[in-house]
C-alpha atoms as a PDB file:
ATOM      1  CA  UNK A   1      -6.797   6.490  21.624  1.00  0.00           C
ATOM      2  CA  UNK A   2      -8.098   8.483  18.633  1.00  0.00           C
ATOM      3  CA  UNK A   3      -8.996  12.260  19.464  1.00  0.00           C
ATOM      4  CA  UNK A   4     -11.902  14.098  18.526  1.00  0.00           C
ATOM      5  CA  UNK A   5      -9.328  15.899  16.172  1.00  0.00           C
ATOM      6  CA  UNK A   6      -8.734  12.840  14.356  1.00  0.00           C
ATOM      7  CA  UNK A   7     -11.640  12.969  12.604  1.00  0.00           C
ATOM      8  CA  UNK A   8     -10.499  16.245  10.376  1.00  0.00           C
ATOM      9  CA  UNK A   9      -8.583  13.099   8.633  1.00  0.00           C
ATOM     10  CA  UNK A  10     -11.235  11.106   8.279  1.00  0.00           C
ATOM     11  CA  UNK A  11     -13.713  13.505   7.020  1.00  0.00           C
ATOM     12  CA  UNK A  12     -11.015  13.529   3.887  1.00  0.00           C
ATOM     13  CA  UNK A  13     -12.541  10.417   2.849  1.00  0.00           C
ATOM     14  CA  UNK A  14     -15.552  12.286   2.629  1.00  0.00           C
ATOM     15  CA  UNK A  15     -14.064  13.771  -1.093  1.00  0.00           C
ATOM     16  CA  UNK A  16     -13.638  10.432  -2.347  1.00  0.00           C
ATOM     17  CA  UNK A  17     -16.054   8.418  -4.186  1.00  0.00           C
ATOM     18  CA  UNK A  18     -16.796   4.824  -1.437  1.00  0.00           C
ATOM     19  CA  UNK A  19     -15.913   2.688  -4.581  1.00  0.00           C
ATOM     20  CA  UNK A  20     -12.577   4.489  -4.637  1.00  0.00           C
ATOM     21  CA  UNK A  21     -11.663   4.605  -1.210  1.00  0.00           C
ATOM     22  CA  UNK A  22      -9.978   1.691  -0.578  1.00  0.00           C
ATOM     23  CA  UNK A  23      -7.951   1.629  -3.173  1.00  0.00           C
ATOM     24  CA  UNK A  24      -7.039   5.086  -2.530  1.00  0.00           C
ATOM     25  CA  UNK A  25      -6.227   4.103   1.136  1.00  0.00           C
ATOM     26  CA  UNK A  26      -3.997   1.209   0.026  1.00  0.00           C
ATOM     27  CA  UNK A  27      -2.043   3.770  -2.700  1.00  0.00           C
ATOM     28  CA  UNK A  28      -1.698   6.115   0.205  1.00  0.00           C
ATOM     29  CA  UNK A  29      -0.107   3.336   2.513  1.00  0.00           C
ATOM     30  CA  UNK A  30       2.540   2.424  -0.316  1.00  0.00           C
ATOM     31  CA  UNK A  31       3.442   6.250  -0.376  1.00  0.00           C
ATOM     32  CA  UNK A  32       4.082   6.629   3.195  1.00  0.00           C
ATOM     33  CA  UNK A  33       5.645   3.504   3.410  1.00  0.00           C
ATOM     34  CA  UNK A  34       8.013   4.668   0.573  1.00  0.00           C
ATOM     35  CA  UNK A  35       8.782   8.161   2.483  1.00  0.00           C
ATOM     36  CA  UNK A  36       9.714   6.146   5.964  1.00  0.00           C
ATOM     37  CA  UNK A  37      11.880   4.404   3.746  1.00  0.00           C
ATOM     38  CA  UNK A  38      13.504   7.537   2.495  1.00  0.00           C
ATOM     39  CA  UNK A  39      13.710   9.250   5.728  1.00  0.00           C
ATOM     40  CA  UNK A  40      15.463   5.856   7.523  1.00  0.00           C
ATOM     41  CA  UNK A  41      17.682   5.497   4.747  1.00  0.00           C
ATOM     42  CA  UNK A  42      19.156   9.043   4.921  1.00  0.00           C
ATOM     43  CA  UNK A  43      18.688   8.492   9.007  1.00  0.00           C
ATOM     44  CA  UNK A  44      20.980   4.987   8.235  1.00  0.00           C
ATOM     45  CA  UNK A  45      23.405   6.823   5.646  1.00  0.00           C
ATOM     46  CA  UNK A  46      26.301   5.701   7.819  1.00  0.00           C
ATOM     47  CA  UNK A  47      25.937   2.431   7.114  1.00  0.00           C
ATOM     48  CA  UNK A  48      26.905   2.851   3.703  1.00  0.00           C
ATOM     49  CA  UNK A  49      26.007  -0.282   1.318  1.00  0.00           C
ATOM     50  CA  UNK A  50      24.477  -1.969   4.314  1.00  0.00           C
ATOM     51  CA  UNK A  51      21.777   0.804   3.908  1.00  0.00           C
ATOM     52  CA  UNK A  52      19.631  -1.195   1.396  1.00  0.00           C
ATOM     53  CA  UNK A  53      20.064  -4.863   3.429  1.00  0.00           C
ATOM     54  CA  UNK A  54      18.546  -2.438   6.047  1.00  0.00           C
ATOM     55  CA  UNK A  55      16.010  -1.189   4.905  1.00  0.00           C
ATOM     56  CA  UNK A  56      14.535  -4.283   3.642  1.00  0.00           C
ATOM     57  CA  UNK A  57      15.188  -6.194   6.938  1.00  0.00           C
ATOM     58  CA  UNK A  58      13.043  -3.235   8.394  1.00  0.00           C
ATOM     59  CA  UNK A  59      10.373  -3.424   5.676  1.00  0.00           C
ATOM     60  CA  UNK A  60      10.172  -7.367   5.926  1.00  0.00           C
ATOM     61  CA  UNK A  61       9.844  -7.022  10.053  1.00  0.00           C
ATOM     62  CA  UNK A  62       6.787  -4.774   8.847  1.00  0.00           C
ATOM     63  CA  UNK A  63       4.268  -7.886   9.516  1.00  0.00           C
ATOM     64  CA  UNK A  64       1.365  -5.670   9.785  1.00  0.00           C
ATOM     65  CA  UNK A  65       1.246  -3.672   6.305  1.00  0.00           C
ATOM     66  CA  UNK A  66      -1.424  -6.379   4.940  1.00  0.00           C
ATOM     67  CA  UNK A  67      -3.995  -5.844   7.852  1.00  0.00           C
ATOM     68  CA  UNK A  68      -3.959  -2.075   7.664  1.00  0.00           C
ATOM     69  CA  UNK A  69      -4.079  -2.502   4.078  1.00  0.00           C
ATOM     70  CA  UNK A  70      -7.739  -4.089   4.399  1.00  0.00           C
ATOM     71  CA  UNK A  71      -8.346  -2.421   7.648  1.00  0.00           C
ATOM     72  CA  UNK A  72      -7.583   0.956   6.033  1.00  0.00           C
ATOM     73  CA  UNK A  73      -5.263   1.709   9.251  1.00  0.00           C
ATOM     74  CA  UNK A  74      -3.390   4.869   9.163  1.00  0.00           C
ATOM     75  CA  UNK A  75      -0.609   3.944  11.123  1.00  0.00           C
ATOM     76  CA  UNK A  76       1.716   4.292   8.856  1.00  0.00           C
ATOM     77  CA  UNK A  77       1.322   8.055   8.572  1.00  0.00           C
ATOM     78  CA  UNK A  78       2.075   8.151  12.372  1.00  0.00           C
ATOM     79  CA  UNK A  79       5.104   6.417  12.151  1.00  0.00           C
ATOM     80  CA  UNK A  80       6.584   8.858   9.271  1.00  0.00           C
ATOM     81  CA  UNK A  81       5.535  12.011  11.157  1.00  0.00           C
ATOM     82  CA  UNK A  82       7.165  10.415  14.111  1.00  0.00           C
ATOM     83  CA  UNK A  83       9.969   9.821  12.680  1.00  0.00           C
ATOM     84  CA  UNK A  84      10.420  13.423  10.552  1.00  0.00           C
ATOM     85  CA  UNK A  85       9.735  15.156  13.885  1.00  0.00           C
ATOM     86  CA  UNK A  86      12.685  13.595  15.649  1.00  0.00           C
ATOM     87  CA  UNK A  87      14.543  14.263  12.254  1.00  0.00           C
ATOM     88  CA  UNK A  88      13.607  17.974  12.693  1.00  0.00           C
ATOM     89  CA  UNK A  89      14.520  17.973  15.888  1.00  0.00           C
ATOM     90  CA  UNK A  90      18.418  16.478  15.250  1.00  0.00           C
ATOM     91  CA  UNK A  91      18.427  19.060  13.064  1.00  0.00           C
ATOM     92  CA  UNK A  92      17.519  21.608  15.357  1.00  0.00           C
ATOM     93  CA  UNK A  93      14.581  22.910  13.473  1.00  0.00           C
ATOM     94  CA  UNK A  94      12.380  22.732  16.770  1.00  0.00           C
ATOM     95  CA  UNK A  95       9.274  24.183  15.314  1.00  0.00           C
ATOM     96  CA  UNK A  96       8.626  21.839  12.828  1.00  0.00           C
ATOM     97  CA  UNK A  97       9.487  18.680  14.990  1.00  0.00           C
ATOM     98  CA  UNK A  98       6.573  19.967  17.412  1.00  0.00           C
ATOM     99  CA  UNK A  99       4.624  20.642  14.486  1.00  0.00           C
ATOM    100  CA  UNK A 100       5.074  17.036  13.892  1.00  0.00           C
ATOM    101  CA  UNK A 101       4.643  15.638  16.421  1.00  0.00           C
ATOM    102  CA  UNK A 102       1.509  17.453  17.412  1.00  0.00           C
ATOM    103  CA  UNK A 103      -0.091  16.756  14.085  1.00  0.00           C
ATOM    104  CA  UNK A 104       0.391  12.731  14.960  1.00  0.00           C
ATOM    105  CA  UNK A 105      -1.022  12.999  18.249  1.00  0.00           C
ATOM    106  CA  UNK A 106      -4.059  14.848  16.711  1.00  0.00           C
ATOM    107  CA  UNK A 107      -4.324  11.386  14.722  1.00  0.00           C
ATOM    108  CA  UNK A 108      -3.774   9.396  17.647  1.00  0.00           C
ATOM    109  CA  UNK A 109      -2.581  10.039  21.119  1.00  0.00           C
ATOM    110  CA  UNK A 110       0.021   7.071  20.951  1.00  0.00           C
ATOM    111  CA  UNK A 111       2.545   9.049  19.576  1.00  0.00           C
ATOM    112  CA  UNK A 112       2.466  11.013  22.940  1.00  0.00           C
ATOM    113  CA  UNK A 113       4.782   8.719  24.448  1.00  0.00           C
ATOM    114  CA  UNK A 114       7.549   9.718  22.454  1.00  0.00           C
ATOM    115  CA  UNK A 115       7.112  13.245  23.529  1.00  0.00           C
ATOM    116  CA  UNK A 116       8.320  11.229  27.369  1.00  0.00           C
ATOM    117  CA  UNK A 117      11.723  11.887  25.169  1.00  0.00           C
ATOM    118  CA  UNK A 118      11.732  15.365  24.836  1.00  0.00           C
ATOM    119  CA  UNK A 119      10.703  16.070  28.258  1.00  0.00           C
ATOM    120  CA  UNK A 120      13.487  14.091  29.862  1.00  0.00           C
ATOM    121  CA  UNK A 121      16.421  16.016  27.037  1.00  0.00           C
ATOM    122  CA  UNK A 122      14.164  19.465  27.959  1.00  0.00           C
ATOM    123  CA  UNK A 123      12.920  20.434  24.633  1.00  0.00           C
ATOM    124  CA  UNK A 124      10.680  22.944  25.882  1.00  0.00           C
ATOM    125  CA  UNK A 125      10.015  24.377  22.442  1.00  0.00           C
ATOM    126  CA  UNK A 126       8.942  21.335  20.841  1.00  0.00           C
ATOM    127  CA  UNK A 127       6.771  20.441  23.406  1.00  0.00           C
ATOM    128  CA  UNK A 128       5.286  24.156  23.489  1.00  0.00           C
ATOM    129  CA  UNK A 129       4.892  23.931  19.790  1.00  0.00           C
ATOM    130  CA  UNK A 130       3.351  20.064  20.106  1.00  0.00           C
ATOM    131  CA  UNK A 131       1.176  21.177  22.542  1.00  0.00           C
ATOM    132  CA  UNK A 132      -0.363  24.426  20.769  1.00  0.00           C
ATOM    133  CA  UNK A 133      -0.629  22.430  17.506  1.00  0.00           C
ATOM    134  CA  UNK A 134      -2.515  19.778  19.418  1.00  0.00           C
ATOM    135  CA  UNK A 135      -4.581  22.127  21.068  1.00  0.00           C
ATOM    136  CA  UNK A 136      -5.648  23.825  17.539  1.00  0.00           C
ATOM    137  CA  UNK A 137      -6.426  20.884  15.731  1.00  0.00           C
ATOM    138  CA  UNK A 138      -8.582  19.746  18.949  1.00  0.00           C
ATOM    139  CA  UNK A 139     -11.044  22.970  18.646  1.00  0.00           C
ATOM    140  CA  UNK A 140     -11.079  22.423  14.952  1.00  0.00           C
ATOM    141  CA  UNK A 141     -12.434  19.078  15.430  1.00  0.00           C
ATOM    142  CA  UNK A 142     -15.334  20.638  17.703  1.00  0.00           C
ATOM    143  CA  UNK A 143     -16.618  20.864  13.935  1.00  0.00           C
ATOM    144  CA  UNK A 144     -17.011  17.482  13.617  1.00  0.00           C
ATOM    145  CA  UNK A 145     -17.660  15.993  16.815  1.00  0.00           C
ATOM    146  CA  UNK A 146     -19.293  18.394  18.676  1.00  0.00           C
ATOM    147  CA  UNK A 147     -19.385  19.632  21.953  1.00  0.00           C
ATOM    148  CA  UNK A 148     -21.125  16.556  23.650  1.00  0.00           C
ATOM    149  CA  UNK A 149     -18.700  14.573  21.212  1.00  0.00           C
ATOM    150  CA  UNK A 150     -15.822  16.037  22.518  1.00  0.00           C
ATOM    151  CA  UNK A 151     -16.897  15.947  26.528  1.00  0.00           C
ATOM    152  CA  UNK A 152     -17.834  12.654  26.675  1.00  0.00           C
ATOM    153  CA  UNK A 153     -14.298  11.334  25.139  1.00  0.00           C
ATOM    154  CA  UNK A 154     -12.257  13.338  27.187  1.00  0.00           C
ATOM    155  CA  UNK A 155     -14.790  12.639  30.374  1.00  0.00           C
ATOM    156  CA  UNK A 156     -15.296   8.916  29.625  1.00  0.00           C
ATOM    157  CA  UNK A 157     -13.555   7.356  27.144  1.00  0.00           C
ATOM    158  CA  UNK A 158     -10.224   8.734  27.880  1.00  0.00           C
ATOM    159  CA  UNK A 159      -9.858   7.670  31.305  1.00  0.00           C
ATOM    160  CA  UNK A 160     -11.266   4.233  30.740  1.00  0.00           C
ATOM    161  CA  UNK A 161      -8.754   3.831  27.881  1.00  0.00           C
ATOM    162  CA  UNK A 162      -5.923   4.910  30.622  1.00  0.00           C
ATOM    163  CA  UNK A 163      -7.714   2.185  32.586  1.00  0.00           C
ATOM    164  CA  UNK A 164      -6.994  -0.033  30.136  1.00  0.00           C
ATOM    165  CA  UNK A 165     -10.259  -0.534  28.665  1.00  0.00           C
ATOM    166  CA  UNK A 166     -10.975  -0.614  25.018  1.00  0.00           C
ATOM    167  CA  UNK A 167     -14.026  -1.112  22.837  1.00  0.00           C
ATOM    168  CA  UNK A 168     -15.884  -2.063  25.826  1.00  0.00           C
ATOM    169  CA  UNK A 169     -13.417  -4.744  26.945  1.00  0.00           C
ATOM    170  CA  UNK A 170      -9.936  -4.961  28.529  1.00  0.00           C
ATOM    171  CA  UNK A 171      -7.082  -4.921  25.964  1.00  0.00           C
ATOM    172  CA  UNK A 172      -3.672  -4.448  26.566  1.00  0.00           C
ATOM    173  CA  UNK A 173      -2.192  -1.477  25.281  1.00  0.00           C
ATOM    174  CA  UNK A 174       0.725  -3.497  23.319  1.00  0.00           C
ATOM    175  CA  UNK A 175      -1.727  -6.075  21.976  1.00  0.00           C
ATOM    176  CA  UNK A 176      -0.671  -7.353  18.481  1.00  0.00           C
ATOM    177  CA  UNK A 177      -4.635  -7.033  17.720  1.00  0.00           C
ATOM    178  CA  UNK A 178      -5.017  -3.296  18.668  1.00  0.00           C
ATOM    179  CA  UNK A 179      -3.690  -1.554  15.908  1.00  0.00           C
ATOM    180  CA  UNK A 180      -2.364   1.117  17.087  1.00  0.00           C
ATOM    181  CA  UNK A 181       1.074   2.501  16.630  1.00  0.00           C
ATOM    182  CA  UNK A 182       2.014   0.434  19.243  1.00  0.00           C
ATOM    183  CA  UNK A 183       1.156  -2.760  16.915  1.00  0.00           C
ATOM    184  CA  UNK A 184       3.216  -1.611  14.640  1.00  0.00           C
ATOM    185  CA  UNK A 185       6.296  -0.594  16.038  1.00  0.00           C
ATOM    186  CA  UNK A 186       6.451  -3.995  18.151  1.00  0.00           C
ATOM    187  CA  UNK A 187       8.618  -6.126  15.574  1.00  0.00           C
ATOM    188  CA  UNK A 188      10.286  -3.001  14.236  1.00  0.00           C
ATOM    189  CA  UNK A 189      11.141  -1.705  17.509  1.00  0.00           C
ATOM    190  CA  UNK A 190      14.558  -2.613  17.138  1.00  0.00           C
ATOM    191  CA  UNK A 191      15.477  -0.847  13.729  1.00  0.00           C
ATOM    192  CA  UNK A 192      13.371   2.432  14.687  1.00  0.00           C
ATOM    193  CA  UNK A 193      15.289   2.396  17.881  1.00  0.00           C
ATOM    194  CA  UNK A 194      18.583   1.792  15.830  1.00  0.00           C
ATOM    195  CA  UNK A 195      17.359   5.001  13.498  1.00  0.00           C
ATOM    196  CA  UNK A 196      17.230   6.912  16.697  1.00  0.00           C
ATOM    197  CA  UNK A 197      20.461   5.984  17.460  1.00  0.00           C
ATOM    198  CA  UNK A 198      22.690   5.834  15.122  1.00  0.00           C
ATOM    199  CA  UNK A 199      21.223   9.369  13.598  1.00  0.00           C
ATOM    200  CA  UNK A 200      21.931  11.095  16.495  1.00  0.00           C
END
């Protein structure tokens, strides 16, 4: 489920000494973890004093933080450019929620579902933008993976994955143990659903 593109991220890691990386990817986590908070709680600002009893409701139903702590999972990062793109796009800033959104399914072509929104309420524009931004950061990533890289994902491991196959065995797509942004949004689905909802 991971582009060729997604590896611009990873070469990142590349600047950082292998001692330090881990820690660094744990520090990282916190910080994203602490902007989803800010973005649900001005998403939740209805709610008034509740906000807080929210919030940590939503952070305790977040049972998966320690394993892509020591996995070094970047999930997390999805789930707050997920979440600002649909902010962008309440807000009718339509480039920068397909910005968004294409920069997550660069990452990780989970977040693609969420674009089934869009299509259904006709944001044309943000899925224009999503998909150019996509497209971009896929010939960028030529750099990294190559040509024969690139052909055999989108040749062979992309439609086995649609298949349902997965690291050489059948996993479900909404298995607790693939962690993906799936994973994660499992026991939260209810309170990012609810952010959905009650901010627009």
């Amino acid at each position: 489920h991971q582009p060729p593109s997604h590896l611009l991220l990873l070469g990142t890691s590349a600047l950082v000494p292998s001692k330090d990386a881990h820690a660094l990817s744990i520090a990282v986590n916190e910080w994203v973890l602490g902007g989803i908070l800010i973005v649900l709680a001005l998403w939740w600002r209805s709610l008034g004093s509740a906000v807080p009893v929210v919030l940590a409701a939503t952070v305790a139903a977040l049972t998966s933080i320690p394993l892509h702590h020591q996995a070094g999972q970047y999930q997390l990062l999805l789930l707050l450019l997920v979440l600002l793109a649909f902010w962008a796009d309440q807000e009718d800033r339509c480039t920068w929620a397909g910005v968004l959104l294409g920069v997550a399914c660069a990452i990780s072509l989970r977040p693609v579902l969420f674009a089934v929104l869009w299509i259904a309420q006709r944001r044309t524009r943000n899925l224009i933008t999503a998909g150019a931004v996509f497209g971009v950061l896929q010939v960028l990533g030529l750099i990294l993976s190559g040509t024969a890289g690139a052909s055999a994902y989108w040749t062979t491991h992309f439609p086995n994955m649609l298949m349902g196959e997965f690291t050489g065995g059948m996993v479900k797509m909404d298995m607790p143990s693939n962690h993906a942004i799936a994973s994660l949004l499992g026991p939260t689905g209810a309170w990012i659903s609810a952010a959905i909802l009650l901010g627009g």
